[in-house]
PDB file of N, CA and C in Angstrom:
ATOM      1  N   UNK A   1     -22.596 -28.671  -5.702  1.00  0.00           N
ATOM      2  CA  UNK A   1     -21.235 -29.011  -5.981  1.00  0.00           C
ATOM      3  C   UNK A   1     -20.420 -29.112  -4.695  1.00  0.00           C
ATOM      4  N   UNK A   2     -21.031 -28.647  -3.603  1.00  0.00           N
ATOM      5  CA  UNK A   2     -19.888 -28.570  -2.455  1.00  0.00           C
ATOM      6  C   UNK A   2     -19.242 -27.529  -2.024  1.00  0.00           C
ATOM      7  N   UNK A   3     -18.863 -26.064  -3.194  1.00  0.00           N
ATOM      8  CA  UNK A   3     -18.619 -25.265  -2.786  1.00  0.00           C
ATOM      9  C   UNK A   3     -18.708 -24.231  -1.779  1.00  0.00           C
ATOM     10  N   UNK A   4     -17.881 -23.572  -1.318  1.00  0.00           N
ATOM     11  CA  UNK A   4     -18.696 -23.293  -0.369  1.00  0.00           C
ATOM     12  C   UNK A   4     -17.434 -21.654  -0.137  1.00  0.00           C
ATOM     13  N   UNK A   5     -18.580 -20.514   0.392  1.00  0.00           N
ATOM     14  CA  UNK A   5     -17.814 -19.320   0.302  1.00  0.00           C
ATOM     15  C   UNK A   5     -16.374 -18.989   1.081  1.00  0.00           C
ATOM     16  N   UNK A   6     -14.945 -18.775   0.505  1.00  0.00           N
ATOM     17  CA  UNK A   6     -14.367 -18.475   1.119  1.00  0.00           C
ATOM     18  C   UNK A   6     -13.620 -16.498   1.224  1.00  0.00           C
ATOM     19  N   UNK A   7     -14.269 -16.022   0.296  1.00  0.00           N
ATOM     20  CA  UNK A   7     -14.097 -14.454   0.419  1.00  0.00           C
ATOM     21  C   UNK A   7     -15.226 -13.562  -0.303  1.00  0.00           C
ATOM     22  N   UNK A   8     -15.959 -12.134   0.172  1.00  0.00           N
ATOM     23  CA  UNK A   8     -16.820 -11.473  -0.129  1.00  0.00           C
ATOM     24  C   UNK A   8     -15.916 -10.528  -0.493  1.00  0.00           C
ATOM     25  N   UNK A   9     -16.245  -9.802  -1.818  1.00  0.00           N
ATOM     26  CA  UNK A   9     -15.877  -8.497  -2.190  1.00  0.00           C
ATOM     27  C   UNK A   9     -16.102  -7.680  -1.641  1.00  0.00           C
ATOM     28  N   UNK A  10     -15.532  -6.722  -1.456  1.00  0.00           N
ATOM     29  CA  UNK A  10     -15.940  -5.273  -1.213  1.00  0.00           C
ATOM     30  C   UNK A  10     -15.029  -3.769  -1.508  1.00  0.00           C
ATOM     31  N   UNK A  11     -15.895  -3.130  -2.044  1.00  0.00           N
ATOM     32  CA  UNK A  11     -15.584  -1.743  -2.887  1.00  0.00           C
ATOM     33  C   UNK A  11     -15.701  -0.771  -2.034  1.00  0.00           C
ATOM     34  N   UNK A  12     -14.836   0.167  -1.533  1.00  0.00           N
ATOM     35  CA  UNK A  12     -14.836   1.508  -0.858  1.00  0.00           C
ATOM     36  C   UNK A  12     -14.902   2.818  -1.856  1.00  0.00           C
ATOM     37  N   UNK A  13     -15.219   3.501  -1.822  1.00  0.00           N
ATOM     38  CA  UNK A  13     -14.948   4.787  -2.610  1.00  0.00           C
ATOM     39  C   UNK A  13     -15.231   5.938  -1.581  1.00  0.00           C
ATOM     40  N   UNK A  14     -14.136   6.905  -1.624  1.00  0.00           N
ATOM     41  CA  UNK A  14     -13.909   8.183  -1.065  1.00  0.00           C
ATOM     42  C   UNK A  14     -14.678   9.146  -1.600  1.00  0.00           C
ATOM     43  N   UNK A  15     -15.786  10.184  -1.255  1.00  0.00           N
ATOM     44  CA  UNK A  15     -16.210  10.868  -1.840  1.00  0.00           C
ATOM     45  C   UNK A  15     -15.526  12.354  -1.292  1.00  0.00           C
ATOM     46  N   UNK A  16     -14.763  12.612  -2.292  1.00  0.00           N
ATOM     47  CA  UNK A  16     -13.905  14.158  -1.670  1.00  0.00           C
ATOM     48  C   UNK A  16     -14.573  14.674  -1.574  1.00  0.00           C
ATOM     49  N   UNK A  17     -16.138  15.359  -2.050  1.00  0.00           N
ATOM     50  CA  UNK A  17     -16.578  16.521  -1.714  1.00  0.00           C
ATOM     51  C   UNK A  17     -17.136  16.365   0.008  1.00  0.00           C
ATOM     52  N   UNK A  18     -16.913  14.853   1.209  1.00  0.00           N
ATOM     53  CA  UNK A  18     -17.262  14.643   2.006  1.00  0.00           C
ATOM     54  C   UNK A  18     -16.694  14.568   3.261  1.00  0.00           C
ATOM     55  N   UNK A  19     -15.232  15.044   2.271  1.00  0.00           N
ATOM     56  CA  UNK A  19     -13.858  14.791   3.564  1.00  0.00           C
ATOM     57  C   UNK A  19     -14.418  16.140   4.502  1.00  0.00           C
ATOM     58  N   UNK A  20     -13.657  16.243   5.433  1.00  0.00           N
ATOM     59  CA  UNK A  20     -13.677  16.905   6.584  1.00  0.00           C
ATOM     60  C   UNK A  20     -12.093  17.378   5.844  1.00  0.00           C
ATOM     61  N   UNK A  21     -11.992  18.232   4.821  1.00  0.00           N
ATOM     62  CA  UNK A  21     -10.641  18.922   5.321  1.00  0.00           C
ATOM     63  C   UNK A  21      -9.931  19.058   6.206  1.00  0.00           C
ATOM     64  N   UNK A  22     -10.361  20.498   6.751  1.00  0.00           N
ATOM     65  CA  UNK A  22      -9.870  21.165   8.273  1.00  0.00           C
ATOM     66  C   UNK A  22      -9.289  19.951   8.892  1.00  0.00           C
ATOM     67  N   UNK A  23     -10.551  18.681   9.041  1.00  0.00           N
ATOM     68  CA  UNK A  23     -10.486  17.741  10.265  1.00  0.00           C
ATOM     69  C   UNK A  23      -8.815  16.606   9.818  1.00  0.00           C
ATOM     70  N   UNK A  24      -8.639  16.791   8.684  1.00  0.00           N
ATOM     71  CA  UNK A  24      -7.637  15.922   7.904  1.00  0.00           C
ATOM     72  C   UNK A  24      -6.210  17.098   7.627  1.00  0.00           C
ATOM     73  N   UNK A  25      -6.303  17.904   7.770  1.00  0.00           N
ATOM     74  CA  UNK A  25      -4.745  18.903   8.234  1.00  0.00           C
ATOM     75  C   UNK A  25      -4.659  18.716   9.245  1.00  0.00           C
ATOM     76  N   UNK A  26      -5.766  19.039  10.426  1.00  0.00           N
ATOM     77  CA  UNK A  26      -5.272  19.057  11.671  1.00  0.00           C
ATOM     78  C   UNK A  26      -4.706  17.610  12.242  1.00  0.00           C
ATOM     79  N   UNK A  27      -5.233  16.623  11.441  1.00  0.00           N
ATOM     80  CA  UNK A  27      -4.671  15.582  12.073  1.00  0.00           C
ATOM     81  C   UNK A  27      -3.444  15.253  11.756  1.00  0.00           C
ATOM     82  N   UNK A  28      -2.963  15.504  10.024  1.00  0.00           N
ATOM     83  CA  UNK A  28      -1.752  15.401   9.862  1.00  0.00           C
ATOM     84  C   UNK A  28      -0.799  16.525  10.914  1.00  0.00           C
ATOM     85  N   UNK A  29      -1.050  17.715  11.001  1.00  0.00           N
ATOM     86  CA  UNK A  29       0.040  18.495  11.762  1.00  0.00           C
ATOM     87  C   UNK A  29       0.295  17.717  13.039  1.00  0.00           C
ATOM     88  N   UNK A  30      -0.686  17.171  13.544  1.00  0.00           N
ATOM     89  CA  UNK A  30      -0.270  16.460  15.055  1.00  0.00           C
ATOM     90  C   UNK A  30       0.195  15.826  14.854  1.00  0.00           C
ATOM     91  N   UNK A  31       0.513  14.792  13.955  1.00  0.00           N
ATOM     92  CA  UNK A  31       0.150  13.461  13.655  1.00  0.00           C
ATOM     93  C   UNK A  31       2.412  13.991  13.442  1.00  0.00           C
ATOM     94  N   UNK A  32       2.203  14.560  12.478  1.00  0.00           N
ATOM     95  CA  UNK A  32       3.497  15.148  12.216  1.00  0.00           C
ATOM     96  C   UNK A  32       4.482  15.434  13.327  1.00  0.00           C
ATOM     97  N   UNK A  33       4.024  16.284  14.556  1.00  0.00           N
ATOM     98  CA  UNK A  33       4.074  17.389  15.425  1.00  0.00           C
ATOM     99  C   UNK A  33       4.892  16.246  16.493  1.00  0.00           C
ATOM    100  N   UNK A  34       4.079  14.903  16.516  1.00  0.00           N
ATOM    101  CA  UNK A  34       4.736  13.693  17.138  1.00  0.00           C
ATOM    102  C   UNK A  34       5.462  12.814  16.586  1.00  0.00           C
ATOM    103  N   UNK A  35       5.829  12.839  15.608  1.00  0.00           N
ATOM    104  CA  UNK A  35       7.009  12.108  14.545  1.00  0.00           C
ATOM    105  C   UNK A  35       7.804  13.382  13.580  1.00  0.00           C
ATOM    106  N   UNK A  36       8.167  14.011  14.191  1.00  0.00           N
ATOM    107  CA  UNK A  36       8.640  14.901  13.351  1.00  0.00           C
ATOM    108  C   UNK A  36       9.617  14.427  12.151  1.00  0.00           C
ATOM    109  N   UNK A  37      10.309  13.183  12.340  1.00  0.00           N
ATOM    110  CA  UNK A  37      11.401  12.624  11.236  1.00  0.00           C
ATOM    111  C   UNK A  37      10.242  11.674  10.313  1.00  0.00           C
ATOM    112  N   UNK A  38       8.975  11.778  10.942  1.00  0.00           N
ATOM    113  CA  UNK A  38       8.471  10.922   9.237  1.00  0.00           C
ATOM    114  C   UNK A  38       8.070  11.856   8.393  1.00  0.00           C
ATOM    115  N   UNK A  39       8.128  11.240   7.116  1.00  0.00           N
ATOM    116  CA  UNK A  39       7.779  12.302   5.818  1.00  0.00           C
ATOM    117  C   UNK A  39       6.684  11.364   5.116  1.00  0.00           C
ATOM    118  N   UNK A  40       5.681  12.211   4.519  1.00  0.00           N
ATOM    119  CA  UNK A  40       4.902  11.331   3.492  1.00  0.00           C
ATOM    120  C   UNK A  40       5.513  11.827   1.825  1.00  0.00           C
ATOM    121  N   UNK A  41       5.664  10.362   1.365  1.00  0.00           N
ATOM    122  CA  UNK A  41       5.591  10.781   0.077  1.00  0.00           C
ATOM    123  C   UNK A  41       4.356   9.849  -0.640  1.00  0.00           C
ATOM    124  N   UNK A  42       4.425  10.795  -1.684  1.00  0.00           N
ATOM    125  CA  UNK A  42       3.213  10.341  -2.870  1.00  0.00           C
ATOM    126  C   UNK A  42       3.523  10.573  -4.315  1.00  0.00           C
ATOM    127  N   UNK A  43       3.224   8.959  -4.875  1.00  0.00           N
ATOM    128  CA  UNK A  43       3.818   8.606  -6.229  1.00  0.00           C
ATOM    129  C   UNK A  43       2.709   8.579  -6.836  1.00  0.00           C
ATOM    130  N   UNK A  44       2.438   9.633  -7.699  1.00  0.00           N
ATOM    131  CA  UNK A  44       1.198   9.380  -9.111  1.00  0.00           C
ATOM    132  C   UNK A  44       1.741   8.553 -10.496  1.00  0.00           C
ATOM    133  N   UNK A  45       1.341   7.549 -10.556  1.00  0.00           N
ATOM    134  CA  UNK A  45       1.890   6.385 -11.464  1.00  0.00           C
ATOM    135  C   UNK A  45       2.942   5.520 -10.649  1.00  0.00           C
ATOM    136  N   UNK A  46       3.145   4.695 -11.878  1.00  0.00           N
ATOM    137  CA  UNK A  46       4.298   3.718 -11.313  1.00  0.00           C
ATOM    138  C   UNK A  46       5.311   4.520 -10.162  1.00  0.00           C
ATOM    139  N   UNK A  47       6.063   3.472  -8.964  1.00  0.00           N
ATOM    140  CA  UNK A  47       6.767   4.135  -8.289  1.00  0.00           C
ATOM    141  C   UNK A  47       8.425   4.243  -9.374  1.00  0.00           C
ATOM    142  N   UNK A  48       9.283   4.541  -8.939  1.00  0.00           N
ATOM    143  CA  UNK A  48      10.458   4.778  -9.419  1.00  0.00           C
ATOM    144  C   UNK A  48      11.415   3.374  -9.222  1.00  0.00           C
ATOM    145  N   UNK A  49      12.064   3.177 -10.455  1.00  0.00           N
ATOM    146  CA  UNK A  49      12.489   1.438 -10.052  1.00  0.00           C
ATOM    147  C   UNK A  49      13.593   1.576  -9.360  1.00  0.00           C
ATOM    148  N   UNK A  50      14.474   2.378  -8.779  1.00  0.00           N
ATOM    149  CA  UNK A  50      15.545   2.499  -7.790  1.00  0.00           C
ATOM    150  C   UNK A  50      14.825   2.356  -6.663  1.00  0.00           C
ATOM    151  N   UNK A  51      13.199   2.555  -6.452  1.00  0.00           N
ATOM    152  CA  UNK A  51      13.134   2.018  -5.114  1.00  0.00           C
ATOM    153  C   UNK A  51      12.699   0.689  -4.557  1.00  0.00           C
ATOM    154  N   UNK A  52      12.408  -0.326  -5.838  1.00  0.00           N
ATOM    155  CA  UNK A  52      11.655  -1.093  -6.249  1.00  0.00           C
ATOM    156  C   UNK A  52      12.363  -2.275  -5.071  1.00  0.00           C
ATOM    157  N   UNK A  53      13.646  -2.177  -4.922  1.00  0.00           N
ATOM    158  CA  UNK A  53      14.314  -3.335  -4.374  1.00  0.00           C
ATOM    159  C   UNK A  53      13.951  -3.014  -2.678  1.00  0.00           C
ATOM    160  N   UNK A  54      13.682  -1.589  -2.121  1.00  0.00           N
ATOM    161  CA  UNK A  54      13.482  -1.209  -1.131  1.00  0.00           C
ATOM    162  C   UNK A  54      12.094  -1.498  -0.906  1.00  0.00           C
ATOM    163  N   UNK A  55      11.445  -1.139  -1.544  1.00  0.00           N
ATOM    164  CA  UNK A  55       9.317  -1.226  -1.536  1.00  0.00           C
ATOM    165  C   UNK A  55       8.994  -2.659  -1.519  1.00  0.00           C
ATOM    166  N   UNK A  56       9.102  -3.624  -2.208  1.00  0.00           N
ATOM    167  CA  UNK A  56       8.602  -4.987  -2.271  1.00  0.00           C
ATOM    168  C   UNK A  56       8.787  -5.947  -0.716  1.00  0.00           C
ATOM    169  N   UNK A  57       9.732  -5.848   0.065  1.00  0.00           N
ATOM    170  CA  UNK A  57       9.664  -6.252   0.798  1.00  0.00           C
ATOM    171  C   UNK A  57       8.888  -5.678   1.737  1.00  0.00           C
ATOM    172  N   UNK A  58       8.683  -4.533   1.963  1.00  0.00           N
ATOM    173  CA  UNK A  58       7.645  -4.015   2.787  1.00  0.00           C
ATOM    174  C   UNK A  58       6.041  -4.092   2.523  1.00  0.00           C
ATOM    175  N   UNK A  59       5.593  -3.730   1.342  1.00  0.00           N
ATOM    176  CA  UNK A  59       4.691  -4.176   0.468  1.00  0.00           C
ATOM    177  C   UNK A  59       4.027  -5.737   1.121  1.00  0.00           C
ATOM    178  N   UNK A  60       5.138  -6.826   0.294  1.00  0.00           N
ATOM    179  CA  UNK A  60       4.781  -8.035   1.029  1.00  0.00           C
ATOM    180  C   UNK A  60       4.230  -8.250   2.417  1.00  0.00           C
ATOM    181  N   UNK A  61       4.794  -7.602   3.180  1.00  0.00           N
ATOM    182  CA  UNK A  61       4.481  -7.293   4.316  1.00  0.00           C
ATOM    183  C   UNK A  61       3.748  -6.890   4.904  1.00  0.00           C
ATOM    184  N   UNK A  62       3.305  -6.016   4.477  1.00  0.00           N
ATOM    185  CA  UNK A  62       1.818  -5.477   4.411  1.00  0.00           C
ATOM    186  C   UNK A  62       0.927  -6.273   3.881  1.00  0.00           C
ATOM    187  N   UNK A  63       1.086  -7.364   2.759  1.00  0.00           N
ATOM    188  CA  UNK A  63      -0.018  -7.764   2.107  1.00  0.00           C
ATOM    189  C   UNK A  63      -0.517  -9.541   3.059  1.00  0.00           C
ATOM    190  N   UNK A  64       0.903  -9.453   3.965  1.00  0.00           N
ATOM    191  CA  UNK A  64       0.756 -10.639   4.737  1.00  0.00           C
ATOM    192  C   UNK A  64       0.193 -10.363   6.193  1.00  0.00           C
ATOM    193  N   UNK A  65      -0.290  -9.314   6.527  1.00  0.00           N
ATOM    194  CA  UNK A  65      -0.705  -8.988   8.009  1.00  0.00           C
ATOM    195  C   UNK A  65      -2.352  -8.499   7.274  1.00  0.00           C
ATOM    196  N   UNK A  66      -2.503  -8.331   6.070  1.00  0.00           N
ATOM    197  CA  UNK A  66      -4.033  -8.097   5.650  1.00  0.00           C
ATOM    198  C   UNK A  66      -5.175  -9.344   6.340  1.00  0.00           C
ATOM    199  N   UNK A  67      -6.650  -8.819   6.335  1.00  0.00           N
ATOM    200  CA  UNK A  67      -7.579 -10.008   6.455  1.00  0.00           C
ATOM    201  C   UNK A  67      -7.845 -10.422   5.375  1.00  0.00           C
ATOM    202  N   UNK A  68      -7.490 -11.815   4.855  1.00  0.00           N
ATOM    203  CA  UNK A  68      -7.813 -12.414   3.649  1.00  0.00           C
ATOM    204  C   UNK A  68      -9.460 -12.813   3.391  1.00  0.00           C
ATOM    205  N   UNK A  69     -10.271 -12.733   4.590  1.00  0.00           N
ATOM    206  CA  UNK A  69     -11.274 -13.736   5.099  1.00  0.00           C
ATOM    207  C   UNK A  69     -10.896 -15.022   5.280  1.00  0.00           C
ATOM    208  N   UNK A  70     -11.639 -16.176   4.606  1.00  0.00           N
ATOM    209  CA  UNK A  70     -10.954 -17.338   4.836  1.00  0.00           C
ATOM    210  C   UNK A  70     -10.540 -18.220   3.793  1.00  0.00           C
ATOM    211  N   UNK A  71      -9.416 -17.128   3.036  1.00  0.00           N
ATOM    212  CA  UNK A  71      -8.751 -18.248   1.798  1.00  0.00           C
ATOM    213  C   UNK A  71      -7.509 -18.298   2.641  1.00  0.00           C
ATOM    214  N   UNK A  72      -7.322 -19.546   2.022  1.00  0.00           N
ATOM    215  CA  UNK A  72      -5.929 -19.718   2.355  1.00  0.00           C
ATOM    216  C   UNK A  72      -4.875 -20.048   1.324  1.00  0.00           C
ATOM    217  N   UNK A  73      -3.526 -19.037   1.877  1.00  0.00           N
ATOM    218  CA  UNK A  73      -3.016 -18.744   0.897  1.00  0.00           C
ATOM    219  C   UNK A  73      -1.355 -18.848   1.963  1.00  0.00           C
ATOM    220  N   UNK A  74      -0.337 -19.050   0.970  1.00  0.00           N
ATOM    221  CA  UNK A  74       1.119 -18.965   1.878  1.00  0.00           C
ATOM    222  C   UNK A  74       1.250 -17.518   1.603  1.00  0.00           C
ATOM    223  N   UNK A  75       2.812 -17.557   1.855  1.00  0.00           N
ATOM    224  CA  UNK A  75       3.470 -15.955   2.328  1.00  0.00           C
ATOM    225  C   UNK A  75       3.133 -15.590   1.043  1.00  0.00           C
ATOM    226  N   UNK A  76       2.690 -14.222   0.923  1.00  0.00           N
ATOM    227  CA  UNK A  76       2.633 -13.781  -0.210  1.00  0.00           C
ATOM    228  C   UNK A  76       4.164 -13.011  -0.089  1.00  0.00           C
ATOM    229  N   UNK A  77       4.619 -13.313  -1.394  1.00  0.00           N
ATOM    230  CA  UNK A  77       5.947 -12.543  -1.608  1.00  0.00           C
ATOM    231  C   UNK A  77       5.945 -11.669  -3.385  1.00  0.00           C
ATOM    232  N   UNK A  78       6.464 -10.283  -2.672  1.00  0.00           N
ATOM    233  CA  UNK A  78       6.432  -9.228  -3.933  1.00  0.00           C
ATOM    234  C   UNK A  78       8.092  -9.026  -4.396  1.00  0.00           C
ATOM    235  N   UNK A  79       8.529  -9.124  -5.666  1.00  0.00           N
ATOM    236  CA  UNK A  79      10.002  -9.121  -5.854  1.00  0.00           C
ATOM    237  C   UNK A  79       9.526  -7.993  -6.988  1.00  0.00           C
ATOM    238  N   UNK A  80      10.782  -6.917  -7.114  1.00  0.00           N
ATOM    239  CA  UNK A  80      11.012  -6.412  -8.508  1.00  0.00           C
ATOM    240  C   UNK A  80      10.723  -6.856  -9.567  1.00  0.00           C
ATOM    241  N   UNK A  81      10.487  -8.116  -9.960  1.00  0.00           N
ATOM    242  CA  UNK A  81      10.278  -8.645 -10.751  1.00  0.00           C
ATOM    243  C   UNK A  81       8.763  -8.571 -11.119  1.00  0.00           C
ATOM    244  N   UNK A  82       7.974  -9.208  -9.950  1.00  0.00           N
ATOM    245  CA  UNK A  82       6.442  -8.947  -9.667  1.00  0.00           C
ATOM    246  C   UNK A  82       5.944  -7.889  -9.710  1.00  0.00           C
ATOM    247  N   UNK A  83       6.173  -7.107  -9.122  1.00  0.00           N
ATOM    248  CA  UNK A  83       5.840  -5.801  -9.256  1.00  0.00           C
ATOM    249  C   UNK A  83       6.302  -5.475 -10.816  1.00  0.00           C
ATOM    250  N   UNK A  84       6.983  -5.326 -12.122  1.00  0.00           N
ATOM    251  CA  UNK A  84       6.912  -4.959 -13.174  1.00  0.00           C
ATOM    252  C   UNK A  84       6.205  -5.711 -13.728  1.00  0.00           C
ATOM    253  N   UNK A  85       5.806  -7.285 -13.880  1.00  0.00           N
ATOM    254  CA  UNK A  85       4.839  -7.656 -14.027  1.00  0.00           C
ATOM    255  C   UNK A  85       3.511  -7.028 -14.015  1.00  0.00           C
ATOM    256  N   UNK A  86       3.208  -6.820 -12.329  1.00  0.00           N
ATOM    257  CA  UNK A  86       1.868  -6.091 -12.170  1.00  0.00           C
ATOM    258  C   UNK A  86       1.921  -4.902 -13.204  1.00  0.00           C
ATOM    259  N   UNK A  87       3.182  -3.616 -13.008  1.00  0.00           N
ATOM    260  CA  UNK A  87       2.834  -2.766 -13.668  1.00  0.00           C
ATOM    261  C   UNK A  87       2.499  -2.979 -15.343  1.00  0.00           C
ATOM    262  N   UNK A  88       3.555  -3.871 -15.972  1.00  0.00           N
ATOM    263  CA  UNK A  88       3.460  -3.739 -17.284  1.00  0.00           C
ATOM    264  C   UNK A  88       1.695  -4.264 -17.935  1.00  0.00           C
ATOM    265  N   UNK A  89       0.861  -5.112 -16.498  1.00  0.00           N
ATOM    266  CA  UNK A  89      -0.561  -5.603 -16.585  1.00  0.00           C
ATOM    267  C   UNK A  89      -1.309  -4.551 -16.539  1.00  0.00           C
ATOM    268  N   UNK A  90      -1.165  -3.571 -15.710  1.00  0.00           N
ATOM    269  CA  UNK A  90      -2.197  -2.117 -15.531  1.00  0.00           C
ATOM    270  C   UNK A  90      -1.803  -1.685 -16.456  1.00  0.00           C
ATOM    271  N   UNK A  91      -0.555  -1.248 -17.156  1.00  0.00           N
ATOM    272  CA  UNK A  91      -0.299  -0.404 -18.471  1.00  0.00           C
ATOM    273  C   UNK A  91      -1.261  -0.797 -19.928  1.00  0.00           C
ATOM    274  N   UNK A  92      -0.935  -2.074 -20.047  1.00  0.00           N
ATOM    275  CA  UNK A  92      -2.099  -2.577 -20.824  1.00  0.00           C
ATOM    276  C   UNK A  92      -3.179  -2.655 -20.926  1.00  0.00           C
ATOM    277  N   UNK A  93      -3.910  -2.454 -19.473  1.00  0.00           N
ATOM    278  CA  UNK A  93      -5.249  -2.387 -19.222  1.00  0.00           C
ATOM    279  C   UNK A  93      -5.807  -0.989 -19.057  1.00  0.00           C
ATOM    280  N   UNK A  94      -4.423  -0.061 -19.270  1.00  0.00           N
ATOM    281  CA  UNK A  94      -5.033   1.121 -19.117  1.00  0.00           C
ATOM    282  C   UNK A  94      -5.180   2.057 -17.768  1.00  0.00           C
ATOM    283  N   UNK A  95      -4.945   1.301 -16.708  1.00  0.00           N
ATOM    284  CA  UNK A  95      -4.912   1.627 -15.441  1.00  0.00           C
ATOM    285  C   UNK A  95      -4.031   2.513 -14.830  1.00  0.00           C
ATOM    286  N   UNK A  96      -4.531   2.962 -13.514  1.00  0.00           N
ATOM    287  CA  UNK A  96      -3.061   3.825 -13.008  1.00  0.00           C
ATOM    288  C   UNK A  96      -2.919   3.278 -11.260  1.00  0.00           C
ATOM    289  N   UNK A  97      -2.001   3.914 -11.021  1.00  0.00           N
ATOM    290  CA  UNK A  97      -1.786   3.779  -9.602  1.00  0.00           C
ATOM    291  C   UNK A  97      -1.412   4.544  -8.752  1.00  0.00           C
ATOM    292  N   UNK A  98      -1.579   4.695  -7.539  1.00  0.00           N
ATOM    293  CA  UNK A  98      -1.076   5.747  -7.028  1.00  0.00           C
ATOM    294  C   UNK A  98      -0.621   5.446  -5.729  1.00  0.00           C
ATOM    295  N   UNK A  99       0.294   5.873  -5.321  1.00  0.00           N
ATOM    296  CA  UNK A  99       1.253   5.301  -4.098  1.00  0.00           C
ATOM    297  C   UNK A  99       1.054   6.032  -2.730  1.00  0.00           C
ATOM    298  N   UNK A 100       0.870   5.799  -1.665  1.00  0.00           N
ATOM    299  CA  UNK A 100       1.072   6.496  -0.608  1.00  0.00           C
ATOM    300  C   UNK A 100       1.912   6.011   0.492  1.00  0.00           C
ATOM    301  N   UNK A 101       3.134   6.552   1.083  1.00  0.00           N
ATOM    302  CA  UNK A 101       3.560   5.758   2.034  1.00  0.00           C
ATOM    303  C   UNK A 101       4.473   6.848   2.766  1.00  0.00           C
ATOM    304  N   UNK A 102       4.521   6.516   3.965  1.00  0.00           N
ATOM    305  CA  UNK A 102       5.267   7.423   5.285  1.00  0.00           C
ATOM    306  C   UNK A 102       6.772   6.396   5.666  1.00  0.00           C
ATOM    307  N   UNK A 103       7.488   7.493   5.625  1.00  0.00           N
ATOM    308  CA  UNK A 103       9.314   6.999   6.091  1.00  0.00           C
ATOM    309  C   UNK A 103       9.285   7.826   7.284  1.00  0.00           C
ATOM    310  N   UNK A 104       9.945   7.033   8.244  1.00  0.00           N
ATOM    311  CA  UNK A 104      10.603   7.546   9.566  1.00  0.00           C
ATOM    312  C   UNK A 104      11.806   7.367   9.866  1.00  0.00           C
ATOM    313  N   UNK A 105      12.453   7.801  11.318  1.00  0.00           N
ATOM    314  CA  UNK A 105      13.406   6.753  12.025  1.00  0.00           C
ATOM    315  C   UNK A 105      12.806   5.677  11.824  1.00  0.00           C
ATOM    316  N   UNK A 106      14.349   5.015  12.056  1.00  0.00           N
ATOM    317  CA  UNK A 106      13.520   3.178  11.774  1.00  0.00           C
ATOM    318  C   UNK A 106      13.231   2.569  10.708  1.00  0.00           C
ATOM    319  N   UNK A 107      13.561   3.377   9.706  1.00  0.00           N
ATOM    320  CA  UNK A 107      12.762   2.456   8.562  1.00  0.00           C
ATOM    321  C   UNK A 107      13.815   1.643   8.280  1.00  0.00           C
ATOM    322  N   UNK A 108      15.432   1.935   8.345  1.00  0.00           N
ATOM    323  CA  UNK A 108      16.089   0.268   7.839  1.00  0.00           C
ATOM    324  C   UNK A 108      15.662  -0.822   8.976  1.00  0.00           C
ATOM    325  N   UNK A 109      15.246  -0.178   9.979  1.00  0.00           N
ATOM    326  CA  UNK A 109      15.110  -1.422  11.139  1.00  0.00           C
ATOM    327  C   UNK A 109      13.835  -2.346  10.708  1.00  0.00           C
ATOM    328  N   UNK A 110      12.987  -1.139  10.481  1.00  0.00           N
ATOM    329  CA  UNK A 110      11.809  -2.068  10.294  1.00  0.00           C
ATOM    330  C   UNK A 110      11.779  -2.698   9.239  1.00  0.00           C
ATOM    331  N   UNK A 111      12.179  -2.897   8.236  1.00  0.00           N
ATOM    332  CA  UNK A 111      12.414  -3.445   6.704  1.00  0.00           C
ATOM    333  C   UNK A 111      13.132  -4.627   6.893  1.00  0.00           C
ATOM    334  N   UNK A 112      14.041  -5.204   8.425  1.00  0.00           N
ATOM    335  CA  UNK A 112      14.715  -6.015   8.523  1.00  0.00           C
ATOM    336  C   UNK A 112      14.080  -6.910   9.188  1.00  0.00           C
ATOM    337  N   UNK A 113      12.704  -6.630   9.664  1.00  0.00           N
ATOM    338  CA  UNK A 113      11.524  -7.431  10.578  1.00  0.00           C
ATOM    339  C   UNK A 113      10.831  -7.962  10.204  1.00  0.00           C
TER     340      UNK A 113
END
């Protein structure tokens, strides 16, 4: 037919009983110790929709500096809107999500970049 490959899957899975604890505090305390104004937070399920207008643009952002391999695709853009979409699709399917993300100084700056 002509086709011809433009992306390979691939599946990661974390096996906790393999982490290096110890080795994963100590890195956060440093890690901390040199940004003392960032904080991590962590959302089990959907995030909260008051932040929804704040998260999507960064999100996007993130999803536009990813390696696609070689599809090609324009700006990917995430709106409040999209994002309840996505969620109300995992709700139905049963799915969950879970959020991880670090705030610092800077974060209105960087959100404006």
């Amino acid at each position: 037919m002509g086709a011809e490959s433009k992306s390979a899957g691939a599946e990661n899975r974390l096996q906790l009983a393999d982490v290096d604890w110890a080795m994963l505090r100590h890195g956060w305390k440093t890690a901390a110790a040199k940004s003392p104004s960032t904080r991590l937070e962590v959302y089990d399920g959907h995030l909260p929709e008051a932040m929804w207008d704040e998260y999507c643009p960064q999100f996007a952002a993130l999803l536009n500096t990813m390696p696609w391999d070689d599809l090609d695709h324009g700006d990917i853009v995430v709106t409040p809107a999209t994002l309840a979409d996505w969620y109300a699709r995992l709700d139905e399917q049963g799915g969950t999500d879970y959020t991880m993300l670090t705030r610092g100084a800077g974060w209105n700056d960087l959100r404006n970049h």
